[in-house]
N, C-alpha and C. Protein backbone atom coordinates (compact mmCIF):
# COMPACT_ATOMS: atom_id res chain seq x y z
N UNK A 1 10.50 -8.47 -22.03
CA UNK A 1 9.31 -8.41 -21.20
C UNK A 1 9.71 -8.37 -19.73
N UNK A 2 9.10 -7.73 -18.93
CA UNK A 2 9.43 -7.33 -17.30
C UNK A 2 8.61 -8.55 -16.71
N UNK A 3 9.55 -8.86 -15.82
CA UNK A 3 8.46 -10.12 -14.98
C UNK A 3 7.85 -9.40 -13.98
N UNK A 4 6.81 -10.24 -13.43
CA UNK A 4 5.90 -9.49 -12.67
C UNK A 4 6.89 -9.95 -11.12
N UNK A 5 6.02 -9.31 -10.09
CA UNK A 5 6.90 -9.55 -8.71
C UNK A 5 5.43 -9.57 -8.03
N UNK A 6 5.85 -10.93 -7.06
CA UNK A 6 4.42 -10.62 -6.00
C UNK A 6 4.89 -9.44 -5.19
N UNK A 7 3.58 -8.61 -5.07
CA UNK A 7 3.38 -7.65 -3.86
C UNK A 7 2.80 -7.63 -3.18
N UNK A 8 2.56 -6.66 -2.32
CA UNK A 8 1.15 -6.51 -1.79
C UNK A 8 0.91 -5.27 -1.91
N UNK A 9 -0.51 -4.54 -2.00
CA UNK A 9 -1.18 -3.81 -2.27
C UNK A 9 -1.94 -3.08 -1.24
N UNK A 10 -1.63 -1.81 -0.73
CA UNK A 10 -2.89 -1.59 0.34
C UNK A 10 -3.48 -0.20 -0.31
N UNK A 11 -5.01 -0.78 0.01
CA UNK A 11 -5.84 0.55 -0.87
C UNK A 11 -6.31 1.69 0.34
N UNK A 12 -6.74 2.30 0.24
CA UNK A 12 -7.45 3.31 0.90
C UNK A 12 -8.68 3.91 0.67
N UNK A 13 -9.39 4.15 1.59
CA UNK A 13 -10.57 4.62 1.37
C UNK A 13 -10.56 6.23 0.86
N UNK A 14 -9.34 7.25 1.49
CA UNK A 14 -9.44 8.85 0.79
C UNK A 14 -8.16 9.20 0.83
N UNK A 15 -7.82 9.86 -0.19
CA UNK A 15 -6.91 10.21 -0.85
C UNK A 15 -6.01 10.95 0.55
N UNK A 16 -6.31 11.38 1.69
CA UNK A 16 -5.97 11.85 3.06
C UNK A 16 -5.23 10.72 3.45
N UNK A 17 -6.17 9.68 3.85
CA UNK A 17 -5.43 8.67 4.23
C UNK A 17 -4.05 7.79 3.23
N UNK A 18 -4.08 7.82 2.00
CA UNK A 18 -3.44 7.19 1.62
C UNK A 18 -1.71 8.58 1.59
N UNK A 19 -2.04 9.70 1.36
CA UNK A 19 -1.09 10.72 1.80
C UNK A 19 -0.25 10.58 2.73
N UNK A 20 -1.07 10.04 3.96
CA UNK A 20 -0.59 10.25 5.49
C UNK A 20 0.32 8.66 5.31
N UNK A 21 -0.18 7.61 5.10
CA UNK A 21 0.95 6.55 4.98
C UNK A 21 1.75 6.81 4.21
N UNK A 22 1.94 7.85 2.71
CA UNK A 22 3.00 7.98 1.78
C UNK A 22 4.18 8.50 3.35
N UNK A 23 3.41 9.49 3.61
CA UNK A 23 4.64 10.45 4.60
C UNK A 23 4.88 9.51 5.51
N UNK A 24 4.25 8.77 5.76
CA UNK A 24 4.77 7.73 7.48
C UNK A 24 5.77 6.88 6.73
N UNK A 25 5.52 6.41 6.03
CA UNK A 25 6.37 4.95 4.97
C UNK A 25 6.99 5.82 4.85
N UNK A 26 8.06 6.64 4.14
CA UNK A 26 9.03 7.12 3.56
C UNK A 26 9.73 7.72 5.22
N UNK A 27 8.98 8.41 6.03
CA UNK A 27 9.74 9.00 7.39
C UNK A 27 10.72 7.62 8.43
N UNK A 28 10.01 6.99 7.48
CA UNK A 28 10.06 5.67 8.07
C UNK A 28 11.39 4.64 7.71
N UNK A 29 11.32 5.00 6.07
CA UNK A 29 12.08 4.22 5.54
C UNK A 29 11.73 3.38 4.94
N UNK A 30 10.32 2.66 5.13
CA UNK A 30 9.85 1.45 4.88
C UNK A 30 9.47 1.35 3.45
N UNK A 31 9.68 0.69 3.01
CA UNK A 31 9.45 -0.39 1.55
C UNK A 31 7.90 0.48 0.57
N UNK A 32 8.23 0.31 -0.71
CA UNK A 32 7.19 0.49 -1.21
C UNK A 32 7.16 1.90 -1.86
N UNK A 33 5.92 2.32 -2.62
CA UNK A 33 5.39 3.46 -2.86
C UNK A 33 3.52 3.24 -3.56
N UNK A 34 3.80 5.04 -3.73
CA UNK A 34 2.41 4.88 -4.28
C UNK A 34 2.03 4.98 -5.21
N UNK A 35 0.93 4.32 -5.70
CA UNK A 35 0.47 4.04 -7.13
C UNK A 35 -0.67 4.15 -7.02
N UNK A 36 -1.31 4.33 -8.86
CA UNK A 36 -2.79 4.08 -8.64
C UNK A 36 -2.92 2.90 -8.49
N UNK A 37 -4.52 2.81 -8.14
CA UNK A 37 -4.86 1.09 -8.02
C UNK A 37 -5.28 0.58 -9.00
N UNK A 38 -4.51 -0.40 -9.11
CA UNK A 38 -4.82 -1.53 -10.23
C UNK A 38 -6.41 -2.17 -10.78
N UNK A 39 -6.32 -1.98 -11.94
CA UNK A 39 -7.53 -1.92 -12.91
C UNK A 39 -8.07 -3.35 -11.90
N UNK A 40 -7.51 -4.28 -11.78
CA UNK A 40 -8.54 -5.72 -10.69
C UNK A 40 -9.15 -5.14 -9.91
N UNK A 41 -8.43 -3.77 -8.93
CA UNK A 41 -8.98 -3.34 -7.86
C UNK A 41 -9.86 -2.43 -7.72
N UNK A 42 -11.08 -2.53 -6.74
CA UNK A 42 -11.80 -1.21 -6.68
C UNK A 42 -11.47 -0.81 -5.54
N UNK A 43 -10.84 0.41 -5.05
CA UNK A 43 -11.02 0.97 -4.39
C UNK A 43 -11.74 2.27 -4.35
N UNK A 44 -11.99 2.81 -2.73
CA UNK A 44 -12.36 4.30 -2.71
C UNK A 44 -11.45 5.46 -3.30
N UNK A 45 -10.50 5.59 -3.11
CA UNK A 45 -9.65 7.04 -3.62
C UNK A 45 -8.76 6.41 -4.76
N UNK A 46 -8.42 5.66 -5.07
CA UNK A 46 -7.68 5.57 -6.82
C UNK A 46 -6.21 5.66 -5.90
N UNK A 47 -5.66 5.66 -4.72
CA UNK A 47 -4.62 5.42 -4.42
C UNK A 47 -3.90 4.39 -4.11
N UNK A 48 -2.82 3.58 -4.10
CA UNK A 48 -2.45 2.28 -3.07
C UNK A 48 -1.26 2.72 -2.71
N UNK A 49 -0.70 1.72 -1.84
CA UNK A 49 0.81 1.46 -1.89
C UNK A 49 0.87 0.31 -2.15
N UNK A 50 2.24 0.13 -2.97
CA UNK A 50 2.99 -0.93 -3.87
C UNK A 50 3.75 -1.60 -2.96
N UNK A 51 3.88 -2.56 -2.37
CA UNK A 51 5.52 -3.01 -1.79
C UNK A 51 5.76 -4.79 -1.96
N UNK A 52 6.78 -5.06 -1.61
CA UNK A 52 6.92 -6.55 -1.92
C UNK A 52 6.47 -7.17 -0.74
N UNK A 53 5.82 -8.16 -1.63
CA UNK A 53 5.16 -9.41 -0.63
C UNK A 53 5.77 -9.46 0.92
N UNK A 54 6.89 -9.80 0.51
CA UNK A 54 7.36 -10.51 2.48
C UNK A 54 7.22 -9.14 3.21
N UNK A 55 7.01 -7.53 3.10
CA UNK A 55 6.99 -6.60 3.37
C UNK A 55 5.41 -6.01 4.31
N UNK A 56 4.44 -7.66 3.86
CA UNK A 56 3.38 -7.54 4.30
C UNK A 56 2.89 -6.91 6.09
N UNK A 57 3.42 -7.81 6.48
CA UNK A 57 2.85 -7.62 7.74
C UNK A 57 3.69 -6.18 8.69
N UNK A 58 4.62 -5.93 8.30
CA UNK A 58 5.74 -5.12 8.50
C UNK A 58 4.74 -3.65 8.52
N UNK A 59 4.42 -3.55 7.34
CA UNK A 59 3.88 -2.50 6.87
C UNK A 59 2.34 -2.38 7.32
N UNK A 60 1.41 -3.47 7.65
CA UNK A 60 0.18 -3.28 8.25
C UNK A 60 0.44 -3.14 9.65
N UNK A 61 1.20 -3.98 10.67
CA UNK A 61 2.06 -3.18 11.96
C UNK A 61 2.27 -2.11 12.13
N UNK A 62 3.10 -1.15 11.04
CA UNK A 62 3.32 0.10 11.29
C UNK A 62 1.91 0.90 11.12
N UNK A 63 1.30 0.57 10.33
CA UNK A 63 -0.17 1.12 10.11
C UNK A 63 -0.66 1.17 11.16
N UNK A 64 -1.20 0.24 12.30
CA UNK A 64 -1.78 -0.14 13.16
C UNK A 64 -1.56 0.65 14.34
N UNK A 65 0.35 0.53 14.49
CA UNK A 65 0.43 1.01 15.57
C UNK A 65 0.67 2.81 15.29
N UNK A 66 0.78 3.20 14.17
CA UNK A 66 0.63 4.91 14.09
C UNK A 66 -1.08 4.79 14.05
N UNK A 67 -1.74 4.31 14.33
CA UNK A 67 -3.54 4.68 14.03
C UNK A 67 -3.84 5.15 12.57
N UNK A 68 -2.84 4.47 11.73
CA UNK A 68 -3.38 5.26 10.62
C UNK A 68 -4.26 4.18 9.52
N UNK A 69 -5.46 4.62 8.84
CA UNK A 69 -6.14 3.89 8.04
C UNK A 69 -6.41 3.14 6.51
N UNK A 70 -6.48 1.94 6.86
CA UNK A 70 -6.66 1.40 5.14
C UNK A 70 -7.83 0.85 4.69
N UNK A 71 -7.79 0.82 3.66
CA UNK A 71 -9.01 -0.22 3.40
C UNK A 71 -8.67 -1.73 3.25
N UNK A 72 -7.97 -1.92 2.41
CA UNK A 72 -7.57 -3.40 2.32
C UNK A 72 -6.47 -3.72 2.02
N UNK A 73 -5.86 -5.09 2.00
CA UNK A 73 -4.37 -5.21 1.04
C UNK A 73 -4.70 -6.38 0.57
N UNK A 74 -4.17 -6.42 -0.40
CA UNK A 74 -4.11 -7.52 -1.72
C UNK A 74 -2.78 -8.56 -1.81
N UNK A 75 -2.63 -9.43 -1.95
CA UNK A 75 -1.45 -10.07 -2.97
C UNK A 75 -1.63 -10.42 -3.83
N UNK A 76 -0.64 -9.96 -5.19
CA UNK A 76 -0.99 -10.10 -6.54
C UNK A 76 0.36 -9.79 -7.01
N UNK A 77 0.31 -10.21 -8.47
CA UNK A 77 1.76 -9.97 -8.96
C UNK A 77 1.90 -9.24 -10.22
N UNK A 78 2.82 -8.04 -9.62
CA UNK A 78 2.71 -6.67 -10.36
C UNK A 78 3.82 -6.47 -11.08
């Protein structure tokens, strides 16, 4: 059996937006990928990104300061 790992989760409201962080996160280097969103979660576009917990704030920073948009982030263990 696979153990779970806390992450965090950021959803998006359209499938645009969650695109544009795949390409920023990876140009980037930064942690994570994308997945659908988890059956707990509702989001708008069925997209997230996956990354590990301590990766949190790292990754809403970079969000922030490229202007680019989310809907929410979660911690949960995936």
């Amino acid at each position: 059996m696979r153990l779970k790992e806390d992450c965090v989760v950021i959803t998006f409201a359209s499938t645009t937006d969650a695109m544009a962080a795949e390409l920023f996160f990876n140009k980037k280097a930064l942690s994570g990928r994308l997945i659908p969103v988890p059956t707990s979660i509702t989001a708008g576009c069925g997209m997230a990104w996956k990354a590990p917990a301590e990766d949190r704030d790292v990754l809403l920073a970079a969000l922030s300061c490229e202007g680019l948009r989310y809907d929410k982030d979660y911690h949960m263990p995936l």
